[in-house]
PDB file of N, CA and C in Angstrom:
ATOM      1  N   UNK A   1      23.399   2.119 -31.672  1.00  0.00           N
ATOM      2  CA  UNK A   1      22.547   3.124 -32.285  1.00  0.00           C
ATOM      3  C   UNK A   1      21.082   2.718 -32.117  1.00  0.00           C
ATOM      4  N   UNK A   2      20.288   3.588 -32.155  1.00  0.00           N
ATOM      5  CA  UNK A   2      18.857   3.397 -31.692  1.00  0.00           C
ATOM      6  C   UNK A   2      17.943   3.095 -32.885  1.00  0.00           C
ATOM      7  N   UNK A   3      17.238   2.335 -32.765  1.00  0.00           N
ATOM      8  CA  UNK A   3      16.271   2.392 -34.145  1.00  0.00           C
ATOM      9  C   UNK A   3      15.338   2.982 -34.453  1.00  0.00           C
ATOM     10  N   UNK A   4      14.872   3.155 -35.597  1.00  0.00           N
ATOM     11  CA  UNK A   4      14.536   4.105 -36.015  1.00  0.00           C
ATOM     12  C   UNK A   4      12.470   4.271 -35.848  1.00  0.00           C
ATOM     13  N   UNK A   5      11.706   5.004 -35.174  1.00  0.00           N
ATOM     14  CA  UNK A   5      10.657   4.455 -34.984  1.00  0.00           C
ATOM     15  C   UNK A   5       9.582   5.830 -36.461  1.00  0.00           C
ATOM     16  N   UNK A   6       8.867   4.474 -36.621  1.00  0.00           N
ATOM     17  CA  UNK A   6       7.628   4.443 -38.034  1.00  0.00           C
ATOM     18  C   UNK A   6       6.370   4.861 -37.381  1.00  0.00           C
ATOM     19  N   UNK A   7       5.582   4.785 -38.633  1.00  0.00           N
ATOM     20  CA  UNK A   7       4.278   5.191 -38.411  1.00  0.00           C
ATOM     21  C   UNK A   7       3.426   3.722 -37.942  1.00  0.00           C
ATOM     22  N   UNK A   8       2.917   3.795 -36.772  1.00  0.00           N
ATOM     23  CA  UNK A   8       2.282   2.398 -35.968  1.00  0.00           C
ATOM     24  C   UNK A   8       3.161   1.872 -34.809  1.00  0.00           C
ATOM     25  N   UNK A   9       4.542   2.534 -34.755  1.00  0.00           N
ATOM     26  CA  UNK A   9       5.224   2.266 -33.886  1.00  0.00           C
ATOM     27  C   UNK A   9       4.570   3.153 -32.409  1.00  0.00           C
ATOM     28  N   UNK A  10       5.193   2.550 -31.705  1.00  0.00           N
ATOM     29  CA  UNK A  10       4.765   3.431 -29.945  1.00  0.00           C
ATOM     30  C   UNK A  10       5.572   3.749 -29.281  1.00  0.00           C
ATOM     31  N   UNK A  11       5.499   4.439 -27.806  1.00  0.00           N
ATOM     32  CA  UNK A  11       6.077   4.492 -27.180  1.00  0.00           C
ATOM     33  C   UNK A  11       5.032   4.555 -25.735  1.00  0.00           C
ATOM     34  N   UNK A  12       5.700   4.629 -24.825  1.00  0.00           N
ATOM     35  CA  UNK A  12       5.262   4.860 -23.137  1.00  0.00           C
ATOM     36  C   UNK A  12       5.739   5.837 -22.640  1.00  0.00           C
ATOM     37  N   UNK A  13       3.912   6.766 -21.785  1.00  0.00           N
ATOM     38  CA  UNK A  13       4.296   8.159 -21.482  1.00  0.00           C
ATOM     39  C   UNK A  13       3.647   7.797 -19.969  1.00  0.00           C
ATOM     40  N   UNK A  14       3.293   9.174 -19.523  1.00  0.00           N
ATOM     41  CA  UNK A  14       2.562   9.758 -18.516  1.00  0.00           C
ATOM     42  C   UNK A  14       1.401  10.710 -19.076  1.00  0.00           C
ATOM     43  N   UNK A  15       0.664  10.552 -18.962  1.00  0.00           N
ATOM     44  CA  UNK A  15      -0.551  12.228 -19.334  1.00  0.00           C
ATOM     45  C   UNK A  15      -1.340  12.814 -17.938  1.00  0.00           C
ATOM     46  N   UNK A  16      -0.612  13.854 -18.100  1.00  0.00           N
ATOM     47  CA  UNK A  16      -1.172  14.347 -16.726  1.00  0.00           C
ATOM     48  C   UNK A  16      -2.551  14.546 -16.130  1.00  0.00           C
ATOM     49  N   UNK A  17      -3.746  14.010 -17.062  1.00  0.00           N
ATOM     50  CA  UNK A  17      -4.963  14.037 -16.773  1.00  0.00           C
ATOM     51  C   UNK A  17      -5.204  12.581 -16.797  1.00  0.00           C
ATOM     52  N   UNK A  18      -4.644  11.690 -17.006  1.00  0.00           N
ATOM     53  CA  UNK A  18      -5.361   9.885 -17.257  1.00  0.00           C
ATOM     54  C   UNK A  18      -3.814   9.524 -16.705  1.00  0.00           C
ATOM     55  N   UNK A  19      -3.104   9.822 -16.390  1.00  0.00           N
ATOM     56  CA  UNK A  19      -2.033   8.801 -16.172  1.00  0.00           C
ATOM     57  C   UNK A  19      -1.092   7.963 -17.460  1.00  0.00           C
ATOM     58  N   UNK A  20      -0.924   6.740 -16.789  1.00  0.00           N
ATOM     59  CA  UNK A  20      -0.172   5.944 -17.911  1.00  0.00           C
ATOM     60  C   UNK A  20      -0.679   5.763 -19.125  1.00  0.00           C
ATOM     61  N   UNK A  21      -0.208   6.183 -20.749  1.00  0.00           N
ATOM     62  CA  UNK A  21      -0.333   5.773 -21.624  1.00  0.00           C
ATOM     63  C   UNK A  21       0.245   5.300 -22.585  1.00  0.00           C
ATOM     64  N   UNK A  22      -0.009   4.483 -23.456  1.00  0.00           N
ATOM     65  CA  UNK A  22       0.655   4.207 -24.878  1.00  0.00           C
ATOM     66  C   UNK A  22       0.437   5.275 -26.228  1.00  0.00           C
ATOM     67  N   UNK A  23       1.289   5.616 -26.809  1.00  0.00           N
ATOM     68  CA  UNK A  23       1.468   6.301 -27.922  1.00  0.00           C
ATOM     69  C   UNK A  23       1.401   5.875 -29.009  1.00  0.00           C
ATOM     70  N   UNK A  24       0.936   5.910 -29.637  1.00  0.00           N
ATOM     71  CA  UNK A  24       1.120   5.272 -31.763  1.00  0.00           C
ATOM     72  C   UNK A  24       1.116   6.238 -32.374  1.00  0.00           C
ATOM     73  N   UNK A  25       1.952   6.570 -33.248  1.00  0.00           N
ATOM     74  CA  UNK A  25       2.482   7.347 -34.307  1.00  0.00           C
ATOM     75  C   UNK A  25       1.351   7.147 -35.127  1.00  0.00           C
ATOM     76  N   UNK A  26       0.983   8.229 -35.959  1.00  0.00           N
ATOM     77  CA  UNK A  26       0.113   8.666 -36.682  1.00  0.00           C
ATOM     78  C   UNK A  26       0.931   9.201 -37.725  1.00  0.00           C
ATOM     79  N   UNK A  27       1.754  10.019 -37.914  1.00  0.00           N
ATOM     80  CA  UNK A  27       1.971  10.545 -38.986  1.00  0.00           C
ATOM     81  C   UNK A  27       3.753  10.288 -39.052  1.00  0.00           C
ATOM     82  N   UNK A  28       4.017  10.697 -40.227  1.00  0.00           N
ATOM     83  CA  UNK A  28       5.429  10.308 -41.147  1.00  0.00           C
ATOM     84  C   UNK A  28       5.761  11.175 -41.889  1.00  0.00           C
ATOM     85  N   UNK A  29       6.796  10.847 -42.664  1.00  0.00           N
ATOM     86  CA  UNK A  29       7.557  11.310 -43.927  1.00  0.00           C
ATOM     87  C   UNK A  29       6.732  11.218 -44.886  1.00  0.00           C
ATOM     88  N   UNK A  30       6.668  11.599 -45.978  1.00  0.00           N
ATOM     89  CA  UNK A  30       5.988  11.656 -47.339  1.00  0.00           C
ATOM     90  C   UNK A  30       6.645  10.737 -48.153  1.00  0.00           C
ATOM     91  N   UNK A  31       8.226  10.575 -48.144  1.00  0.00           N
ATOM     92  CA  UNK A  31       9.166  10.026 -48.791  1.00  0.00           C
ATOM     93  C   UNK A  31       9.532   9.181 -48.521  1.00  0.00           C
ATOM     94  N   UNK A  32      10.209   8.723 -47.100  1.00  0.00           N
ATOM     95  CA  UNK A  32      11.017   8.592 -46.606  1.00  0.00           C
ATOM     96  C   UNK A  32      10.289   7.074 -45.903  1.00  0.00           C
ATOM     97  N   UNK A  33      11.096   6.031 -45.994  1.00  0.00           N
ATOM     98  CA  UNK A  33      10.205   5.015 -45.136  1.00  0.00           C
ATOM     99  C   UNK A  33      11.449   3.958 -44.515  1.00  0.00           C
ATOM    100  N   UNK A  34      11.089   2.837 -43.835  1.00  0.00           N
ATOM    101  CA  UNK A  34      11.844   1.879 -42.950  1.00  0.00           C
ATOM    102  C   UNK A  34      11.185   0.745 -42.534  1.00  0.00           C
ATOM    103  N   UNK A  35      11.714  -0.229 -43.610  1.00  0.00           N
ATOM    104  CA  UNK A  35      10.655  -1.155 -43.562  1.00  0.00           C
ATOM    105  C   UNK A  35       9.595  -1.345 -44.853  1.00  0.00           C
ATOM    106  N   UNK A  36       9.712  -0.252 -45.505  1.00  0.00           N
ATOM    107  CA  UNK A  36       8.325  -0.120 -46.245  1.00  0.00           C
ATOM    108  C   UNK A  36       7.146   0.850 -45.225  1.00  0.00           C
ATOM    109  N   UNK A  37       7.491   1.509 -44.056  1.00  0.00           N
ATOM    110  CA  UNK A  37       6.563   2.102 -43.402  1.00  0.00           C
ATOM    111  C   UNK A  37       7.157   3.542 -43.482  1.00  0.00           C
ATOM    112  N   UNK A  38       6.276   4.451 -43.064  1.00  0.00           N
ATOM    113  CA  UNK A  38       7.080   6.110 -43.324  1.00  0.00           C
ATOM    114  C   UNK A  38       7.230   6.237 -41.985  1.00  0.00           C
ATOM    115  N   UNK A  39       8.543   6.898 -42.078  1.00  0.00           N
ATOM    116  CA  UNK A  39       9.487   7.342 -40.512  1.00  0.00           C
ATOM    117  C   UNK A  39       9.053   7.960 -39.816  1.00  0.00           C
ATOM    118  N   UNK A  40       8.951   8.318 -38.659  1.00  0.00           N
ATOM    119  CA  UNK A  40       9.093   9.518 -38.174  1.00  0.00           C
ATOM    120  C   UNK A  40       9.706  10.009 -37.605  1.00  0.00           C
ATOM    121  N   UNK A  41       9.510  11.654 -37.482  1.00  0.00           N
ATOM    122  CA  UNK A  41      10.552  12.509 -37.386  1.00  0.00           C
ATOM    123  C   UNK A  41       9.913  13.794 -36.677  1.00  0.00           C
ATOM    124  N   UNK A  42      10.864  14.742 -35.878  1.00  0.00           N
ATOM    125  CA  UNK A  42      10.665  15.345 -34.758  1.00  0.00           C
ATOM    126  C   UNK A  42       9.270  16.630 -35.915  1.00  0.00           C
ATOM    127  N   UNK A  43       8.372  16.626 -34.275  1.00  0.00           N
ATOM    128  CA  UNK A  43       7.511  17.406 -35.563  1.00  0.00           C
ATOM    129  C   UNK A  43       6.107  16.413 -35.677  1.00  0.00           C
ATOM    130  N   UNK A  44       6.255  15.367 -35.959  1.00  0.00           N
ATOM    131  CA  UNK A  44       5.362  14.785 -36.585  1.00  0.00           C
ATOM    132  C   UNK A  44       4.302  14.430 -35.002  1.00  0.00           C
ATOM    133  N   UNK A  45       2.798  13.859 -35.684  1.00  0.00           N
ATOM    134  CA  UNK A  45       1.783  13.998 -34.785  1.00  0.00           C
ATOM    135  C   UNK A  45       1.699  12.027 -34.059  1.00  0.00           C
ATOM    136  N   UNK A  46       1.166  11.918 -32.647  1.00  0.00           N
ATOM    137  CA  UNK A  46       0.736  10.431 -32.602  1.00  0.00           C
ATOM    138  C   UNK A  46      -0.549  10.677 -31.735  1.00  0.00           C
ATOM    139  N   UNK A  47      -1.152  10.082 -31.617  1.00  0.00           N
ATOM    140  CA  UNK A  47      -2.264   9.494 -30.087  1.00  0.00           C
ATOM    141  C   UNK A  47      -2.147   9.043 -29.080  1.00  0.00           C
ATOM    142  N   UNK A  48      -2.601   9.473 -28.372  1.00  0.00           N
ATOM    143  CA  UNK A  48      -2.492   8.460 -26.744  1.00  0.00           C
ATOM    144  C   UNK A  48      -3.469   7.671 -26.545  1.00  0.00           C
ATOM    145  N   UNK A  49      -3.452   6.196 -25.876  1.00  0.00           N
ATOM    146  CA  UNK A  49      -4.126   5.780 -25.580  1.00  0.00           C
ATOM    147  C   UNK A  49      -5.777   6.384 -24.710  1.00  0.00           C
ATOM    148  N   UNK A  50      -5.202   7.789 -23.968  1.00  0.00           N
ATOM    149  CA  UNK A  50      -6.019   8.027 -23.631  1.00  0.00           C
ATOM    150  C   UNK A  50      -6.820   9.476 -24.657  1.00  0.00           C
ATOM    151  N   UNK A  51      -6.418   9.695 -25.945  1.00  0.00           N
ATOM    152  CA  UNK A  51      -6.981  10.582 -26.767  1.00  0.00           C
ATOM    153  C   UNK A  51      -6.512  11.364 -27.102  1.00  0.00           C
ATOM    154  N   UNK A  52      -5.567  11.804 -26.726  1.00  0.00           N
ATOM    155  CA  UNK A  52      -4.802  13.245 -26.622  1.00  0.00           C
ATOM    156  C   UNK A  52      -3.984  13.021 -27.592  1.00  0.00           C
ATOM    157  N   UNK A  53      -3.796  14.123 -28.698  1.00  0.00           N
ATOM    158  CA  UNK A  53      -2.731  14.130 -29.361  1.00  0.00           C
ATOM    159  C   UNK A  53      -1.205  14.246 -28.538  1.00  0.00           C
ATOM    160  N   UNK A  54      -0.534  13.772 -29.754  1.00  0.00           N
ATOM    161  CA  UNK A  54       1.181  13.798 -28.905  1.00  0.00           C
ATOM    162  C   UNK A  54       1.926  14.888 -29.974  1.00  0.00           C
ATOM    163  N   UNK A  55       3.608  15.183 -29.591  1.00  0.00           N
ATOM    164  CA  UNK A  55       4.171  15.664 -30.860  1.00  0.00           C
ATOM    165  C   UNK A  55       5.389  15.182 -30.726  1.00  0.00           C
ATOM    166  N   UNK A  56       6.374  14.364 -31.798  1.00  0.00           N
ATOM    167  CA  UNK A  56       7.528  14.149 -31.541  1.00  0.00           C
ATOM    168  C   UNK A  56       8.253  15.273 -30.970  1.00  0.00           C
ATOM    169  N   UNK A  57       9.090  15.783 -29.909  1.00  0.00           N
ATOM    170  CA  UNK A  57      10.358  16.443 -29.749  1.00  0.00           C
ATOM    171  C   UNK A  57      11.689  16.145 -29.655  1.00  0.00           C
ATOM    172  N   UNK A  58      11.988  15.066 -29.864  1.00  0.00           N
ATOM    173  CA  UNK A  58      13.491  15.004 -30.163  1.00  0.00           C
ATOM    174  C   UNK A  58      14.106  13.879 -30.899  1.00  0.00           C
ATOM    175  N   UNK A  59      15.001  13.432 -31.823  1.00  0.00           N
ATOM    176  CA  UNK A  59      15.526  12.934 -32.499  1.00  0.00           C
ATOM    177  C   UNK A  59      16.790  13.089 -32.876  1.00  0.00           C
ATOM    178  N   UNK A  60      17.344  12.461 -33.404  1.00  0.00           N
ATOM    179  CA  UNK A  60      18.552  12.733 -34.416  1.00  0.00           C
ATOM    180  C   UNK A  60      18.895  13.935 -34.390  1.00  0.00           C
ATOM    181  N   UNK A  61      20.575  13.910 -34.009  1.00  0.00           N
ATOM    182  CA  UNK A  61      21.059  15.523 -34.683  1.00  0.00           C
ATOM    183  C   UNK A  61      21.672  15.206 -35.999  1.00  0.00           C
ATOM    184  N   UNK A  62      21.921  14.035 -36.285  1.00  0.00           N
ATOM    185  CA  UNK A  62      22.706  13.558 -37.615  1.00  0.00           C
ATOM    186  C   UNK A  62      22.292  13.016 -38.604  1.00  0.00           C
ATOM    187  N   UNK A  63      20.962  12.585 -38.202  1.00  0.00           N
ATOM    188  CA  UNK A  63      20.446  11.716 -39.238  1.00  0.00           C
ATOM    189  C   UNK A  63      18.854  12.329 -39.403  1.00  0.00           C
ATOM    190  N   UNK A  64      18.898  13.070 -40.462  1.00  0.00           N
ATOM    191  CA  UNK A  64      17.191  13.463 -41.131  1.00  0.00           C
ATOM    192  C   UNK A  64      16.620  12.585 -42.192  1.00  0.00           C
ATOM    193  N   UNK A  65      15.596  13.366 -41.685  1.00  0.00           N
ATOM    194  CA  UNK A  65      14.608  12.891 -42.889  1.00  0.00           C
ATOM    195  C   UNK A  65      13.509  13.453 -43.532  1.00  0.00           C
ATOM    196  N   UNK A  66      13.816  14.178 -44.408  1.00  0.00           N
ATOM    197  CA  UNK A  66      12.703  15.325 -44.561  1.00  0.00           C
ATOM    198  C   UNK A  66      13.160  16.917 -44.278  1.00  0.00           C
ATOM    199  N   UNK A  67      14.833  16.837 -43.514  1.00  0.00           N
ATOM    200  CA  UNK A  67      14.574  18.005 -43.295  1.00  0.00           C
ATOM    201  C   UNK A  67      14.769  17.890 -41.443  1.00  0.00           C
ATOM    202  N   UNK A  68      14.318  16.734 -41.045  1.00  0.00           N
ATOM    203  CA  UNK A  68      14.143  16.862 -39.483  1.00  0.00           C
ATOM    204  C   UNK A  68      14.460  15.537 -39.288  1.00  0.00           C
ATOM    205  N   UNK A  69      15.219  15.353 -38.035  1.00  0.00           N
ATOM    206  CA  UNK A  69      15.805  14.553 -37.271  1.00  0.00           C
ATOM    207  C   UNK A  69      14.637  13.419 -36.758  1.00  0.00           C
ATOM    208  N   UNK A  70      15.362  12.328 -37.276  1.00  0.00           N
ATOM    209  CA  UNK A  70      14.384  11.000 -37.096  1.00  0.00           C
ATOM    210  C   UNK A  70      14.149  10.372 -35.353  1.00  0.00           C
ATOM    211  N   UNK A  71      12.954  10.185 -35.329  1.00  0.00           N
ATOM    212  CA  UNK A  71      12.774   9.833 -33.976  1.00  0.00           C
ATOM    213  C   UNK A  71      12.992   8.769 -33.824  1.00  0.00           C
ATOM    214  N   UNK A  72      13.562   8.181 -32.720  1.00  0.00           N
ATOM    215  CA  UNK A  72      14.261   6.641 -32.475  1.00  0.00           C
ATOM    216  C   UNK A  72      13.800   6.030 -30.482  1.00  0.00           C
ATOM    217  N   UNK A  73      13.785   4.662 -30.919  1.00  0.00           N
ATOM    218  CA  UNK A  73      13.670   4.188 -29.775  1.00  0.00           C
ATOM    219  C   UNK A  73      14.638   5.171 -28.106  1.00  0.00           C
ATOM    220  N   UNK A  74      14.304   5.682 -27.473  1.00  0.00           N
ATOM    221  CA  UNK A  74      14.634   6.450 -26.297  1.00  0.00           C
ATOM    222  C   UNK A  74      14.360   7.869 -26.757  1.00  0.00           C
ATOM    223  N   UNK A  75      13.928   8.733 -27.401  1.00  0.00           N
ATOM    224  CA  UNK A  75      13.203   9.599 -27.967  1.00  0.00           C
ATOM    225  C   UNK A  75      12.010   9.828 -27.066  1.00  0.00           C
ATOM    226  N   UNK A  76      11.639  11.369 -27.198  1.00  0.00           N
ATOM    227  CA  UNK A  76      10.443  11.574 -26.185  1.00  0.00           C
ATOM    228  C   UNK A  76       9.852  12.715 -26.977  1.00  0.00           C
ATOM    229  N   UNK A  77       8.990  12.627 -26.410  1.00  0.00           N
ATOM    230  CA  UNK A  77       7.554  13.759 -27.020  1.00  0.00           C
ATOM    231  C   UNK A  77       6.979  14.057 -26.313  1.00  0.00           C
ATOM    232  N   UNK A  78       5.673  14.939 -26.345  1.00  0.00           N
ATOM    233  CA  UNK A  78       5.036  15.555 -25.192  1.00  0.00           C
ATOM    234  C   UNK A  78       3.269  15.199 -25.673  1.00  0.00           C
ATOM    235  N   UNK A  79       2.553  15.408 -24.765  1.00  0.00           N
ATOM    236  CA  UNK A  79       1.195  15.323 -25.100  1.00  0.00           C
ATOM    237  C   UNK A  79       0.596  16.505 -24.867  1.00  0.00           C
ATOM    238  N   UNK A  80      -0.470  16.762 -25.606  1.00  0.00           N
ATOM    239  CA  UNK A  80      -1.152  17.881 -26.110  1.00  0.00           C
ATOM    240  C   UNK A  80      -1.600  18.900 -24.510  1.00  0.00           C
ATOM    241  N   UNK A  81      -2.029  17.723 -23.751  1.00  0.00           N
ATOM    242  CA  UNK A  81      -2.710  18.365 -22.589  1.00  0.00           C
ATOM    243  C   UNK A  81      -1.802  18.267 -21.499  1.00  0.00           C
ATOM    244  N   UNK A  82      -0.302  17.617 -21.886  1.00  0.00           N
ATOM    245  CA  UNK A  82       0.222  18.060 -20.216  1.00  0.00           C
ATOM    246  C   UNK A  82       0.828  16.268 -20.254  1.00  0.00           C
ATOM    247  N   UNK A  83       2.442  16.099 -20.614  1.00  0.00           N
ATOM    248  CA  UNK A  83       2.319  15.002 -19.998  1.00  0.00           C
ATOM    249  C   UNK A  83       3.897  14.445 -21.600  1.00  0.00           C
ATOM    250  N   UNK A  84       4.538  13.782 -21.106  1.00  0.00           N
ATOM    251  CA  UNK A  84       5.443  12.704 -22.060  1.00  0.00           C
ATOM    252  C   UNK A  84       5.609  11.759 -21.995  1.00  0.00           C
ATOM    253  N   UNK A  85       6.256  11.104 -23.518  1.00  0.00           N
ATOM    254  CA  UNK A  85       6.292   9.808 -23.670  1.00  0.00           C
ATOM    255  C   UNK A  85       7.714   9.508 -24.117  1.00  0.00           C
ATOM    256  N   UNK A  86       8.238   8.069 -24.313  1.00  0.00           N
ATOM    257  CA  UNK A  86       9.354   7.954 -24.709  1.00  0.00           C
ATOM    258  C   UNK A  86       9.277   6.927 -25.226  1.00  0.00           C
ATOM    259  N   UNK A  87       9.833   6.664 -27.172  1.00  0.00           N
ATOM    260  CA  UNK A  87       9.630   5.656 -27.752  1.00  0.00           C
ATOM    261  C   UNK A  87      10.257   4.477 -27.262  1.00  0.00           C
ATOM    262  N   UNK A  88       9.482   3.035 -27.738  1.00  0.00           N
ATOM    263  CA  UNK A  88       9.501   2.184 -27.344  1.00  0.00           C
ATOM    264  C   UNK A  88      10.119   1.110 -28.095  1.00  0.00           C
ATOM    265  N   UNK A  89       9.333   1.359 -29.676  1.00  0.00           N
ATOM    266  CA  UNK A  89       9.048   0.379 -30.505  1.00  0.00           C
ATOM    267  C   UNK A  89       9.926   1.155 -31.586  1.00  0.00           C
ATOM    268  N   UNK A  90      10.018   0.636 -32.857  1.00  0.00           N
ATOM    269  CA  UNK A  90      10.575   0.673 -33.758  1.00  0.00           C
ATOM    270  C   UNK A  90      11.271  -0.395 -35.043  1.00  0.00           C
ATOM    271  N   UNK A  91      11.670   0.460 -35.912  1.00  0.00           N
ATOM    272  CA  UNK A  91      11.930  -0.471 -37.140  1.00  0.00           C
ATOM    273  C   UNK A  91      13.198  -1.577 -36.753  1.00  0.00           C
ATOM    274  N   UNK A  92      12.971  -3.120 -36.624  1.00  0.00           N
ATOM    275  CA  UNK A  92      13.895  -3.617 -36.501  1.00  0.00           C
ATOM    276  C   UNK A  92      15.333  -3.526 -37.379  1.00  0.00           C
ATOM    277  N   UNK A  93      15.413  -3.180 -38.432  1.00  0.00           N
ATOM    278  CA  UNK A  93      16.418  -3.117 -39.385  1.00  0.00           C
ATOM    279  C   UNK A  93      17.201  -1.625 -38.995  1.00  0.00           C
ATOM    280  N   UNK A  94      16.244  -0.299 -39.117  1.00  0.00           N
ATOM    281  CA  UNK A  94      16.830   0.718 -39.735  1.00  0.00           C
ATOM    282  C   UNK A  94      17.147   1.507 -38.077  1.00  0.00           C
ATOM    283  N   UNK A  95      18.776   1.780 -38.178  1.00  0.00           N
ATOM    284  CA  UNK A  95      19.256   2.417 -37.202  1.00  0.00           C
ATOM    285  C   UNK A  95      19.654   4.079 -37.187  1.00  0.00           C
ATOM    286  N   UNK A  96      19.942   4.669 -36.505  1.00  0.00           N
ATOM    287  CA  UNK A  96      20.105   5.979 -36.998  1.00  0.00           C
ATOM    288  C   UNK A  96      21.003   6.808 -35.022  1.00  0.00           C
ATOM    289  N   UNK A  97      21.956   7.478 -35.572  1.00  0.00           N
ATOM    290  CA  UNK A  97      22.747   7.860 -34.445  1.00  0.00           C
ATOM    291  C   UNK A  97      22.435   9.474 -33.810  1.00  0.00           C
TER     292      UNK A  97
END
């Protein structure tokens, strides 16, 4: 099972205007945390190294949080201007299928 990725966690994309970037999660759950950090979950916002906002798109069909399926290490998202990423990083403890 994949783990479960937080707010400060990353991943590695493409952005179709700068190329290779890194991602960090920006936003989370209200409630909901892993680690002591708040989850995230499909929906929620990150940054790219090169500026561009990101948006989670896919997660969990089984496991929510909030309402929406938690994003986990092999998980991907898209960037604002053209371009995806796929998580990397995540909560060592908390797993989710």
């Amino acid at each position: 099972m994949p783990f479960v990725a937080r707010i400060g966690d990353q991943g590695q994309g493409v952005c179709s205007e700068h190329g290779e970037v890194t991602v960090t999660f920006v936003e989370g759950c209200e409630y909901v945390t892993a680690d002591g950090i708040r989850v995230v979950t499909i929906g929620h916002r990150g940054v790219a190294s090169c500026g561009h906002g990101t948006t989670a798109t896919t997660g969990s069909t089984n496991v929510n949080a909030e309402g929406r399926g938690v994003h986990r290490i092999g998980d991907t998202g898209v960037l604002d201007e053209g371009g995806t990423y796929t998580v990397t990083t995540a909560s060592p403890t908390c797993q989710a299928d």
